[in-house]
Structures are given as structure tokens and as C-alpha cells.
PDB file of N, CA and C in Angstrom:
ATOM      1  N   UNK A   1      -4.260 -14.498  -7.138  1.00  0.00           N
ATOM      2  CA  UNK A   1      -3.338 -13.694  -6.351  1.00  0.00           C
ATOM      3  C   UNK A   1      -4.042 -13.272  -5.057  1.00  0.00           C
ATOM      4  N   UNK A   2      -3.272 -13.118  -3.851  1.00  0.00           N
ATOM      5  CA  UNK A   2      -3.648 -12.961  -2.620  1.00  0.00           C
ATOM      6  C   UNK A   2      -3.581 -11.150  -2.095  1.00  0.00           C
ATOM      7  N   UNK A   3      -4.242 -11.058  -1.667  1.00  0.00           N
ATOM      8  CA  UNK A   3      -3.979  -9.540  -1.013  1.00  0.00           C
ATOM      9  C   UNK A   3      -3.175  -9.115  -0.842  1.00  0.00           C
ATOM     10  N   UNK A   4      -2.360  -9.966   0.035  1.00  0.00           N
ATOM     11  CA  UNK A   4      -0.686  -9.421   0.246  1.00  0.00           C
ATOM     12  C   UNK A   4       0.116  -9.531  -0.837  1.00  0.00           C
ATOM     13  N   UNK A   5       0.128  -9.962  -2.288  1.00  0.00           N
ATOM     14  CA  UNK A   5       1.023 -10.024  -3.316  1.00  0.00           C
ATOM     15  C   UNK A   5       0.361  -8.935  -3.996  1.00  0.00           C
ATOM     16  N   UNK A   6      -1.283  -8.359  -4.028  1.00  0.00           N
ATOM     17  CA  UNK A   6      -1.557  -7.369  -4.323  1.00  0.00           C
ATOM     18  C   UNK A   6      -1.134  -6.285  -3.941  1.00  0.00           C
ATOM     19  N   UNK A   7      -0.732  -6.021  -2.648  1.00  0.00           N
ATOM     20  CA  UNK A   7      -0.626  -5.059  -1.998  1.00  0.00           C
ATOM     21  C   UNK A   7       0.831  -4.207  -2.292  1.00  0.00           C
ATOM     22  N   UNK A   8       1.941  -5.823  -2.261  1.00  0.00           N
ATOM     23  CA  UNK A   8       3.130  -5.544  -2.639  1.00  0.00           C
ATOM     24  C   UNK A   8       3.122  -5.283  -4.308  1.00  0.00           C
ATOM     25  N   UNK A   9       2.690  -5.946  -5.265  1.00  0.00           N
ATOM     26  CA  UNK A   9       2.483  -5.377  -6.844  1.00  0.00           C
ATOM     27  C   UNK A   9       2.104  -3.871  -7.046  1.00  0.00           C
ATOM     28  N   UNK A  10       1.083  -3.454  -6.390  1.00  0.00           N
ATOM     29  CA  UNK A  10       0.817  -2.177  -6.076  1.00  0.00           C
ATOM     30  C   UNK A  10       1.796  -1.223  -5.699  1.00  0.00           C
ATOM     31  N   UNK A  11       2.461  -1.661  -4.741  1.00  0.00           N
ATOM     32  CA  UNK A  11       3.004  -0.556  -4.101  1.00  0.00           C
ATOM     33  C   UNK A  11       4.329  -0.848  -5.060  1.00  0.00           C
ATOM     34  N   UNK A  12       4.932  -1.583  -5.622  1.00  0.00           N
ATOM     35  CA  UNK A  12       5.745  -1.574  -6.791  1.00  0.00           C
ATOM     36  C   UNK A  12       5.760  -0.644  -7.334  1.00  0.00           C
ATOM     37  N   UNK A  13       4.083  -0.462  -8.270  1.00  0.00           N
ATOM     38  CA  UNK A  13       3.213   0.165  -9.294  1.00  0.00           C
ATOM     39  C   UNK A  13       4.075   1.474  -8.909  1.00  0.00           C
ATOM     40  N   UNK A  14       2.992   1.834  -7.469  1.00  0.00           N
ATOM     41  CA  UNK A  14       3.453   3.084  -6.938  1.00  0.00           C
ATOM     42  C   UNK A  14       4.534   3.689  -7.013  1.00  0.00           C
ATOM     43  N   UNK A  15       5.675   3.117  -6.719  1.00  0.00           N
ATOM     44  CA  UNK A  15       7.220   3.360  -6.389  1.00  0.00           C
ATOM     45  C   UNK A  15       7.706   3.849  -7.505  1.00  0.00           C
ATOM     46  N   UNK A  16       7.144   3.003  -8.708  1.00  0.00           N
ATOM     47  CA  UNK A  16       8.234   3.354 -10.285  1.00  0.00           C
ATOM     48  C   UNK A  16       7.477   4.413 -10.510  1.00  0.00           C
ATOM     49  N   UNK A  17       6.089   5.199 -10.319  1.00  0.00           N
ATOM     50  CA  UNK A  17       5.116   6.234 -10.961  1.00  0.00           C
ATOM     51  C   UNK A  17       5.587   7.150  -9.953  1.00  0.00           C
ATOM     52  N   UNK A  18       6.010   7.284  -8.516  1.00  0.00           N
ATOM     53  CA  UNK A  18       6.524   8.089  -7.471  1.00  0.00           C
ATOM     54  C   UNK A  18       7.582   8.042  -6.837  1.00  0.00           C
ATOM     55  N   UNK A  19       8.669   7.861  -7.156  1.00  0.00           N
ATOM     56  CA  UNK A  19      10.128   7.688  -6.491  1.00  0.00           C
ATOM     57  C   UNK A  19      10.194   8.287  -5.487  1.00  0.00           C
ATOM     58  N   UNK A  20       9.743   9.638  -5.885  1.00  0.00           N
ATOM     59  CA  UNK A  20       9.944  10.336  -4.806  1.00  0.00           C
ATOM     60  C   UNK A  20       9.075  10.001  -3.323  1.00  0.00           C
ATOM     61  N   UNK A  21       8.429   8.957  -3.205  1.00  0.00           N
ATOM     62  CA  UNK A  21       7.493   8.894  -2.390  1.00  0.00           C
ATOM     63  C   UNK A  21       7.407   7.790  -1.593  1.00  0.00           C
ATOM     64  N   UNK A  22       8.545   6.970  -2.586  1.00  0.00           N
ATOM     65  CA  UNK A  22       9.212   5.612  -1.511  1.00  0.00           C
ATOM     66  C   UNK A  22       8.832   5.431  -0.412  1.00  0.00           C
ATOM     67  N   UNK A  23       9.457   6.074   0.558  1.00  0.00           N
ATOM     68  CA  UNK A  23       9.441   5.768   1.846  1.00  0.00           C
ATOM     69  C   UNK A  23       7.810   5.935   2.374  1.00  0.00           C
ATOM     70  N   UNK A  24       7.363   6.788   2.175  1.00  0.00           N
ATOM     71  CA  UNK A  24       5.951   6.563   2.645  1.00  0.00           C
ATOM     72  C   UNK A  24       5.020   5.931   1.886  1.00  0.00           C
ATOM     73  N   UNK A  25       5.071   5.281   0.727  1.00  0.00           N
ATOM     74  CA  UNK A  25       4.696   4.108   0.599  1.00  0.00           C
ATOM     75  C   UNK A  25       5.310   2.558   1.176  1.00  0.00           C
ATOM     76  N   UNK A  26       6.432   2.391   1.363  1.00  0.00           N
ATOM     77  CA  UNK A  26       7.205   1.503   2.085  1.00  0.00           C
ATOM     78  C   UNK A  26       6.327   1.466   3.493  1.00  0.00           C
ATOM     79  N   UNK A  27       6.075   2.685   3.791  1.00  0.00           N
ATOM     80  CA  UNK A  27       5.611   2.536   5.363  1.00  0.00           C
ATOM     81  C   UNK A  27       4.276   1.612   5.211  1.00  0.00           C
ATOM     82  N   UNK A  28       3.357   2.491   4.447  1.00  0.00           N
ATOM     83  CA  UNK A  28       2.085   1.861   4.286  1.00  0.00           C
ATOM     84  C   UNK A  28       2.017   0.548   3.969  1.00  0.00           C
ATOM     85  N   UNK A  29       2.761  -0.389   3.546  1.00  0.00           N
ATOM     86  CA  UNK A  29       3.039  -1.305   3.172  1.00  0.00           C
ATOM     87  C   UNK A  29       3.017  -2.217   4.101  1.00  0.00           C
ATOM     88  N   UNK A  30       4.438  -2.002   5.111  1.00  0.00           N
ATOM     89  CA  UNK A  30       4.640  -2.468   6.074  1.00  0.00           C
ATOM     90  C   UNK A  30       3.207  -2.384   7.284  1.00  0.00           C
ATOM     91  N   UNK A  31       2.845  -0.756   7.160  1.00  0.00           N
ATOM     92  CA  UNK A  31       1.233  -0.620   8.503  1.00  0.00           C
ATOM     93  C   UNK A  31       0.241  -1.948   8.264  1.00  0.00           C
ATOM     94  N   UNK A  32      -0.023  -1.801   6.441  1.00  0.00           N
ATOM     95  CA  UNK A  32      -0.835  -3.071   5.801  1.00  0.00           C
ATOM     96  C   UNK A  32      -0.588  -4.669   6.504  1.00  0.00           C
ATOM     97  N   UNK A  33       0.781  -4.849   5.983  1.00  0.00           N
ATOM     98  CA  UNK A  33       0.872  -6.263   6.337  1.00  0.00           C
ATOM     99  C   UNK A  33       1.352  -6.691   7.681  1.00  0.00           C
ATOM    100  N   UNK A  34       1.532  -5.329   8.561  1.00  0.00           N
ATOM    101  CA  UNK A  34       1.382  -5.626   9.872  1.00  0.00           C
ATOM    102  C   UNK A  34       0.025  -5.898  10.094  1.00  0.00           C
ATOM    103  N   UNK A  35      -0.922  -5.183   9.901  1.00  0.00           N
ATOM    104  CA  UNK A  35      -2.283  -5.580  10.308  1.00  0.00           C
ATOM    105  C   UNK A  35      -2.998  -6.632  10.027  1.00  0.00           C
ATOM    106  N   UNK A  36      -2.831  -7.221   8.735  1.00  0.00           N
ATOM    107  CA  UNK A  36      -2.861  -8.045   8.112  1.00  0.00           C
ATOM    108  C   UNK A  36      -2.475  -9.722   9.072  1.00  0.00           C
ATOM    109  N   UNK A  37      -1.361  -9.286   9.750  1.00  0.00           N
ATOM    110  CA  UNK A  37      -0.323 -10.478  10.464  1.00  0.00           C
ATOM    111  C   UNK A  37      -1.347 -10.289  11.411  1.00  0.00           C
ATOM    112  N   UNK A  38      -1.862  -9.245  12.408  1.00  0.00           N
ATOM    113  CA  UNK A  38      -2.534  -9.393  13.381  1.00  0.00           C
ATOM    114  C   UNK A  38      -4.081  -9.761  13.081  1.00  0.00           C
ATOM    115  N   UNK A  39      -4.501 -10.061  12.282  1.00  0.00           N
ATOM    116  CA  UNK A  39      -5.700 -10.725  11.893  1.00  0.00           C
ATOM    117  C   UNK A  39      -6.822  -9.980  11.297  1.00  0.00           C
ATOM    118  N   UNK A  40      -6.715  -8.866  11.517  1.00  0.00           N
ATOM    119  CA  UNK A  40      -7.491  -8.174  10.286  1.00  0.00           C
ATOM    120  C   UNK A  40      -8.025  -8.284   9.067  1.00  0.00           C
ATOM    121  N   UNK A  41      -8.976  -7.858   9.016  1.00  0.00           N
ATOM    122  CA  UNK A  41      -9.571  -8.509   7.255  1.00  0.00           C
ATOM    123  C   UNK A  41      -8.279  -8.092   6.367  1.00  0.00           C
ATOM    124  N   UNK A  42      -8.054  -8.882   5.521  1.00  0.00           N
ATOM    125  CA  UNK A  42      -6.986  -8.434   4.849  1.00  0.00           C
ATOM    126  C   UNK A  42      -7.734  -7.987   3.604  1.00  0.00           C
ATOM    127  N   UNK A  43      -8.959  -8.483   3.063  1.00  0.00           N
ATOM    128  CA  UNK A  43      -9.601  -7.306   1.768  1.00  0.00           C
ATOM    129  C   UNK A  43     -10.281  -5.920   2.448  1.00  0.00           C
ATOM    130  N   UNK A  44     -10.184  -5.885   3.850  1.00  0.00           N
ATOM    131  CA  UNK A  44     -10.710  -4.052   4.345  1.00  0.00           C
ATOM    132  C   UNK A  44      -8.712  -3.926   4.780  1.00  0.00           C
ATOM    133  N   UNK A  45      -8.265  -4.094   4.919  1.00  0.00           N
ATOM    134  CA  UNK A  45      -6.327  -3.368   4.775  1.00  0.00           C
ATOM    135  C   UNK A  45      -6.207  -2.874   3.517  1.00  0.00           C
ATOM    136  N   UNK A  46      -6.253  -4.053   2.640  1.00  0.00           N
ATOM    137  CA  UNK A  46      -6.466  -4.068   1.129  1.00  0.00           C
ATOM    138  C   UNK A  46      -6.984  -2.800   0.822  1.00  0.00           C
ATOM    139  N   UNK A  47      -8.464  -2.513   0.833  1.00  0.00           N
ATOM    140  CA  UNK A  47      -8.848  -1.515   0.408  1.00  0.00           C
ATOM    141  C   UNK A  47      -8.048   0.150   1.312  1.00  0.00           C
ATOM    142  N   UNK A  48      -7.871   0.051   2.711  1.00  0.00           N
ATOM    143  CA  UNK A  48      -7.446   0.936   3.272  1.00  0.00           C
ATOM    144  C   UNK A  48      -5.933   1.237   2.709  1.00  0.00           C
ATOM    145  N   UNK A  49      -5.191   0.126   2.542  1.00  0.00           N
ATOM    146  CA  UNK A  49      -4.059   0.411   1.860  1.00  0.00           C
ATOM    147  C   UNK A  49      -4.073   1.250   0.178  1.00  0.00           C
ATOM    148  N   UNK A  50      -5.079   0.631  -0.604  1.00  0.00           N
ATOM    149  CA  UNK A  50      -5.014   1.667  -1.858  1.00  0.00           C
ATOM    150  C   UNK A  50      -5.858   2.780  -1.335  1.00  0.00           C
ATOM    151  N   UNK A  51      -6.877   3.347  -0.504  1.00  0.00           N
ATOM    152  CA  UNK A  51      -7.086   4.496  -0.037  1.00  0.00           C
ATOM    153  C   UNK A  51      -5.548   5.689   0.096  1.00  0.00           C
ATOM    154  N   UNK A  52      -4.827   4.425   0.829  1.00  0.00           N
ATOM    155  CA  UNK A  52      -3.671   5.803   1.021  1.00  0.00           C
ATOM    156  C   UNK A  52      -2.670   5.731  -0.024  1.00  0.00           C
ATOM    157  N   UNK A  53      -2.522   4.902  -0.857  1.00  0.00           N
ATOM    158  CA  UNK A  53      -1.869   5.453  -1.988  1.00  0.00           C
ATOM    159  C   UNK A  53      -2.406   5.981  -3.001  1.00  0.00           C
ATOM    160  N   UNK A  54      -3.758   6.449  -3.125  1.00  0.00           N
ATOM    161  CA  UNK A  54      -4.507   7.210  -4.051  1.00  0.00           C
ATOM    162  C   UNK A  54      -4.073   8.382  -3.364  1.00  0.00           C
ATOM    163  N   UNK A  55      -4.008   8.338  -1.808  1.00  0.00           N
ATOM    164  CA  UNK A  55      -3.893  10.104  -1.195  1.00  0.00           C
ATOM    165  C   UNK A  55      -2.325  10.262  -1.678  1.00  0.00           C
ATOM    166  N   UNK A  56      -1.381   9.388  -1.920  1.00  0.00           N
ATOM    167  CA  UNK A  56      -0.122   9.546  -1.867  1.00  0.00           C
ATOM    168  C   UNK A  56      -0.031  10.352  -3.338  1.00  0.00           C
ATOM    169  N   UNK A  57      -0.622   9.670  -4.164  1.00  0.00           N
ATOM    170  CA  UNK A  57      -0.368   9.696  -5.943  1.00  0.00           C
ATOM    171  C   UNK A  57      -1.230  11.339  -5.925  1.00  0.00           C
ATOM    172  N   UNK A  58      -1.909  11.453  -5.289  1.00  0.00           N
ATOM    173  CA  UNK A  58      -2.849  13.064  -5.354  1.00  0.00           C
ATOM    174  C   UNK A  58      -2.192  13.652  -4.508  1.00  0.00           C
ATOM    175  N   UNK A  59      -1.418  13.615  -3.782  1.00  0.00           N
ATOM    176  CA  UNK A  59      -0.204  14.629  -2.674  1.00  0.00           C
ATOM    177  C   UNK A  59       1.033  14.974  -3.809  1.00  0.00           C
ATOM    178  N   UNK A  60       1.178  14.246  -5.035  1.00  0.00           N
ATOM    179  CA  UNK A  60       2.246  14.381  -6.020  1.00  0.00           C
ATOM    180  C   UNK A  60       2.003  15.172  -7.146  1.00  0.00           C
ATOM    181  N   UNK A  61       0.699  15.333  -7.151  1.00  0.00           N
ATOM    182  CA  UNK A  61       0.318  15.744  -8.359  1.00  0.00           C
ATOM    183  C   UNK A  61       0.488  17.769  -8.401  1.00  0.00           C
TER     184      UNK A  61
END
């Protein structure tokens, strides 16, 4: 599996454990695989992307 199918499985993960939090995971998603498109390491997005859904899942708690 590739980063970007990680990224999207993840943020799946996220969505069903945080409903309420959709949309700003949706965003991060989209920031990810925009950067990603512009050539960026996609395993340092990767990691920056679960950085902010660990802050998302600890903003819920």
C-alpha cells in the first residue's frame, strides 16, 4: 500500500472514531495530497498528516 491509500484508510479510521471532526480531517487530507501532488516527500506528509490527526483525536478527548 502507498502513502496516499494510507493516508485516505486513516483518515477513514479517523472519521468513523470522530464524526464530529469530519471536516477538519477532510481538510487535512486534501492539505496532504495536495502536497503530495506538488512533489513533496510523501512519507514526511505521511508522517505530518498522522501528526495532525493525533492532535485532532486529543482535541476530542
Amino acid at each position: 500500500m502507498d502513502y496516499r491509500e494510507e493516508v485516505i484508510q486513516e483518515a477513514r479510521k479517523a472519521i468513523d472514531e470522530h464524526p464530529e471532526h469530519r471536516s477538519r480531517i477532510i481538510d487535512a487530507v486534501d492539505w496532504t495530497l495536495m502536497e503530495m501532488d506538488d512533489g513533496e516527500s510523501e512519507a514526511n506528509e505521511y508522517e505530518l498528516f498522522m501528526g495532525r490527526l493525533d492532535e485532532i483525536r486529543e482535541g476530542s478527548q
